[in-house]
Protein backbone atom coordinates (compact mmCIF):
# COMPACT_ATOMS: atom_id res chain seq x y z
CA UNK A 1 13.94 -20.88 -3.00
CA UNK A 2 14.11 -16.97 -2.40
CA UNK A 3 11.68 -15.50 -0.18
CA UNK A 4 10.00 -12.60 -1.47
CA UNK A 5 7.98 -9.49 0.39
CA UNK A 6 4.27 -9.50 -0.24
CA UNK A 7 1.67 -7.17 0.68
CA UNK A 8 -2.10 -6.94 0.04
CA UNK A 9 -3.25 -3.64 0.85
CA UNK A 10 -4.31 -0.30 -0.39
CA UNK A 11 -2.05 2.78 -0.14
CA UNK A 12 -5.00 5.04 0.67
CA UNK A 13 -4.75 3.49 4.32
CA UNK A 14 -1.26 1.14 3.90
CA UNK A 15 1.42 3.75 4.73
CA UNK A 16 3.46 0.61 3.85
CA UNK A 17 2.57 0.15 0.28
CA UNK A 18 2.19 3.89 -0.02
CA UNK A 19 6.20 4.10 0.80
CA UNK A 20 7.06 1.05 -1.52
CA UNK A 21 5.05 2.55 -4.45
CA UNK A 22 4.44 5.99 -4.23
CA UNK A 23 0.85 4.85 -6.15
CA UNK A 24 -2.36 5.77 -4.63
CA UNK A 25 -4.97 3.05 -4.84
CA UNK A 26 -7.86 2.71 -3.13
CA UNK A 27 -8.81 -0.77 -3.52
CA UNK A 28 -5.86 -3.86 -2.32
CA UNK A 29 -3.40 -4.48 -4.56
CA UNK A 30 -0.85 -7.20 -4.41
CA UNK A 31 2.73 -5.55 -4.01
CA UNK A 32 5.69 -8.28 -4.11
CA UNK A 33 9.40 -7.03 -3.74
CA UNK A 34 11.81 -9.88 -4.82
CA UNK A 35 15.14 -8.61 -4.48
CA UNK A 36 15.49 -5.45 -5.55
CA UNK A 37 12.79 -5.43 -8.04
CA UNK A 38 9.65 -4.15 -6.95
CA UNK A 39 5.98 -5.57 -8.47
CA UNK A 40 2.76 -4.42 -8.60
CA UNK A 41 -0.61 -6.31 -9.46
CA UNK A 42 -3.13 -4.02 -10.96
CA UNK A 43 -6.59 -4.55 -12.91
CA UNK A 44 -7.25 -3.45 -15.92
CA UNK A 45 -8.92 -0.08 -14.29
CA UNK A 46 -5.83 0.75 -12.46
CA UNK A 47 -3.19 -0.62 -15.12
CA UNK A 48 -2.43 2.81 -17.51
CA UNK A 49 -1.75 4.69 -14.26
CA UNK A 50 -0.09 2.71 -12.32
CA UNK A 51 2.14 2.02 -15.20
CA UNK A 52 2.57 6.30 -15.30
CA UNK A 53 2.93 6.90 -11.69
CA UNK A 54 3.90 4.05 -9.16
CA UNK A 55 7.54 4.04 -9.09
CA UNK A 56 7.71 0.19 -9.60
CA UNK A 57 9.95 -1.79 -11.49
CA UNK A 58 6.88 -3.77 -13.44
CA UNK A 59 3.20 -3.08 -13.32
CA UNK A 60 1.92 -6.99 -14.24
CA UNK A 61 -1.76 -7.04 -15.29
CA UNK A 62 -4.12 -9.05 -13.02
CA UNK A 63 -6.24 -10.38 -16.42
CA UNK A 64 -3.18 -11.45 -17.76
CA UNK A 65 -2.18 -13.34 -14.47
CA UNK A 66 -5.63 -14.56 -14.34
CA UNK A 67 -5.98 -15.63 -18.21
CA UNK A 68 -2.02 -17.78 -18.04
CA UNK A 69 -3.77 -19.75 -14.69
CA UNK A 70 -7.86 -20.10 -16.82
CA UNK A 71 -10.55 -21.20 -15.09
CA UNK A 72 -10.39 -20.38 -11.56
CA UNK A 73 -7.95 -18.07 -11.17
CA UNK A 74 -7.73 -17.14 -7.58
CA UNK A 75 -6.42 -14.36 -5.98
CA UNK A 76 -3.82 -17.08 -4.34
CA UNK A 77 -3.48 -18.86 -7.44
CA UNK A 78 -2.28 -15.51 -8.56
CA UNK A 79 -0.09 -14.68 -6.50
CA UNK A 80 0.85 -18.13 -6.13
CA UNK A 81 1.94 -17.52 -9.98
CA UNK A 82 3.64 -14.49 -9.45
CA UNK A 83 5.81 -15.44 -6.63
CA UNK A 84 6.78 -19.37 -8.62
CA UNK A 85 7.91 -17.49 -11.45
CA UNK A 86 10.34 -15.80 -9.71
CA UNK A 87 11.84 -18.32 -8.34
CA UNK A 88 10.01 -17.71 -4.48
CA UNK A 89 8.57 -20.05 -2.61
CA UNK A 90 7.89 -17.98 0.51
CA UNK A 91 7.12 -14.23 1.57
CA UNK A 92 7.39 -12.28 4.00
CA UNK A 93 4.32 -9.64 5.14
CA UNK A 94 3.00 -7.24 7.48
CA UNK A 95 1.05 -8.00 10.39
CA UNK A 96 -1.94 -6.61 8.94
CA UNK A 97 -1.69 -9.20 5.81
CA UNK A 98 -5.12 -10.82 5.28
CA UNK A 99 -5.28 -14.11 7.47
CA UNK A 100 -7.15 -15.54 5.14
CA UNK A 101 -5.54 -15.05 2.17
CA UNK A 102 -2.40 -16.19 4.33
CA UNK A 103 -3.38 -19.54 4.58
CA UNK A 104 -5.04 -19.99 0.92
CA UNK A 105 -1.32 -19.35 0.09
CA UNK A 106 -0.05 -21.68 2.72
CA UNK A 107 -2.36 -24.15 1.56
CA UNK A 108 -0.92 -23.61 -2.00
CA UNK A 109 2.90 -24.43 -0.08
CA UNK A 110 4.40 -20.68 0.19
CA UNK A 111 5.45 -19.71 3.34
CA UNK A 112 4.21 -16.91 4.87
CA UNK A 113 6.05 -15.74 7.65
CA UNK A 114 4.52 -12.44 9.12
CA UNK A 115 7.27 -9.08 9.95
CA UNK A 116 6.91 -8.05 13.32
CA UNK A 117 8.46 -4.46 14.36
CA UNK A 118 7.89 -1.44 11.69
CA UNK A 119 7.81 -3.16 7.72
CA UNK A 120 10.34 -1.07 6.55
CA UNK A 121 12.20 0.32 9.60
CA UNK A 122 13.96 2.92 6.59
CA UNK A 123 10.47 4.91 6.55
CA UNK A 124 11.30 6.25 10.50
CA UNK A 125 13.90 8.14 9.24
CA UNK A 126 12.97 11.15 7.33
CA UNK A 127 15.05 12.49 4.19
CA UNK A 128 15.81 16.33 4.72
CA UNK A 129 12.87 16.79 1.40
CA UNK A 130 10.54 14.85 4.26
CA UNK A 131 11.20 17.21 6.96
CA UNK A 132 11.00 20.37 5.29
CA UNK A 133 7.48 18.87 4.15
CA UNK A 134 6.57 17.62 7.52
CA UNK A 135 7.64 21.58 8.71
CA UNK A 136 5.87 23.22 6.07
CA UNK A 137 2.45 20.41 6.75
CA UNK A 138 3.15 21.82 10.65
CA UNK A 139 3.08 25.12 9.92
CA UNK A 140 0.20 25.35 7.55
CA UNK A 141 -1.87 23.46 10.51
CA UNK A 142 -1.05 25.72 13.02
CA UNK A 143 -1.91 28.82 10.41
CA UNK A 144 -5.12 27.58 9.96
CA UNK A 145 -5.55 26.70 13.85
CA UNK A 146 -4.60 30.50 14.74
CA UNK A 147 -7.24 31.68 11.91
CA UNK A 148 -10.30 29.48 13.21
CA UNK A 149 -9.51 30.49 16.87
CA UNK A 150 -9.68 34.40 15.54
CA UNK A 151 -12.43 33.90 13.57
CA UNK A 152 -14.29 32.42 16.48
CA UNK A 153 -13.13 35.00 18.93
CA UNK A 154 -14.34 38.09 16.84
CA UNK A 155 -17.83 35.55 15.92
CA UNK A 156 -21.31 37.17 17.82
CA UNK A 157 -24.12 35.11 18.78
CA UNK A 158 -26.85 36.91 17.29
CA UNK A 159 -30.93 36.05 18.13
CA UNK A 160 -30.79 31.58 17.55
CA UNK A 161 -33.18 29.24 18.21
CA UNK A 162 -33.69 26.57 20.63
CA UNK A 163 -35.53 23.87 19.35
C-alpha cells in the first residue's frame, strides 16, 4: 500500500497548502499528494475556480465523492475513498492535522502518521523570483514606515477633548 500526503486545512492560514496549491481558500479543504500527483477536494462553491487557478493535477468534486459513498458520506468516508482508490492505505500530515478527523480515519484503517520538522522543508529555500518579492514586500514596508513616521512628525495637536 502507498502512503499518501494529506492535509485538511485552508490556505488563507495553511502556508502549507498555500505552497502545494497556490489556491486561496478560506474554508479546509482536503489536499492529498500521492506521488507526484497532487489532489484537491473542493465543493461545488469552490470547484470552477479551483479548477482555473490551483495548480493541481485534479480538482475532484466533494458531491461527487459524497454521491459514489450515498447515505452518510463522511468527511472520513471521503477521504477514506479518495486515498483507497489510489491505491493508499496510509498518509502522512502536518502536526496541525485535525485530531479528530485523524482518528475517524484511523478508525476507518489508514494510517496516519503525523510529519514532524517543517512539511515541506523545499519552502525554506527561496527561488531568486521569491527573494526579489520578499525585497520588494521589504522595501515597500519600510516606505510606508518612513511616510507614517513623517506624517506624524509634521502632525499638530490642535484644541482635543478629554472626556
Amino acid at each position: 500500500m502507498k502512503t499518501a500526503v494529506l492535509m485538511y486545512a485552508d490556505s488563507e492560514t495553511d502556508a502549507n497548502l498555500y505552497y502545494a496549491t497556490c489556491f486561496l481558500v478560506g474554508d479546509p479543504v482536503p489536499y492529498l499528494e500521492v506521488g507526484r500527483r497532487k489532489l484537491l477536494i473542493l465543493n461545488d462553491l469552490e470547484i470552477g475556480r479551483g479548477r482555473e487557478q490551483a495548480r493541481v493535477d485534479e480538482v475532484l468534486s466533494m458531491t461527487d465523492l459524497a454521491r459514489a459513498l450515498g447515505k452518510g458520506a463522511t468527511l472520513e468516508r471521503i477521504l477514506e475513498k479518495a486515498l483507497r482508490d489510489r491505491g493508499c492505505g496510509a498518509c502522512e500530515v502536518p502536526g496541525n492535522f485535525p485530531i479528530d478527523l485523524a482518528d475517524r480515519l484511523r478508525a476507518r484503517r489508514i494510517r496516519v502518521t503525523p510529519r514532524t520538522g517543517p512539511f515541506y522543508p523545499r519552502r525554506l529555500l527561496k527561488s531568486p523570483g521569491e527573494i526579489r518579492a520578499i525585497e520588494a514586500a521589504q522595501r515597500a514596508t519600510e516606505e510606508a514606515v518612513h511616510r507614517a513616521l513623517d506624517l506624524l512628525r509634521r502632525a499638530k495637536i490642535r484644541g482635543h477633548k478629554i472626556y
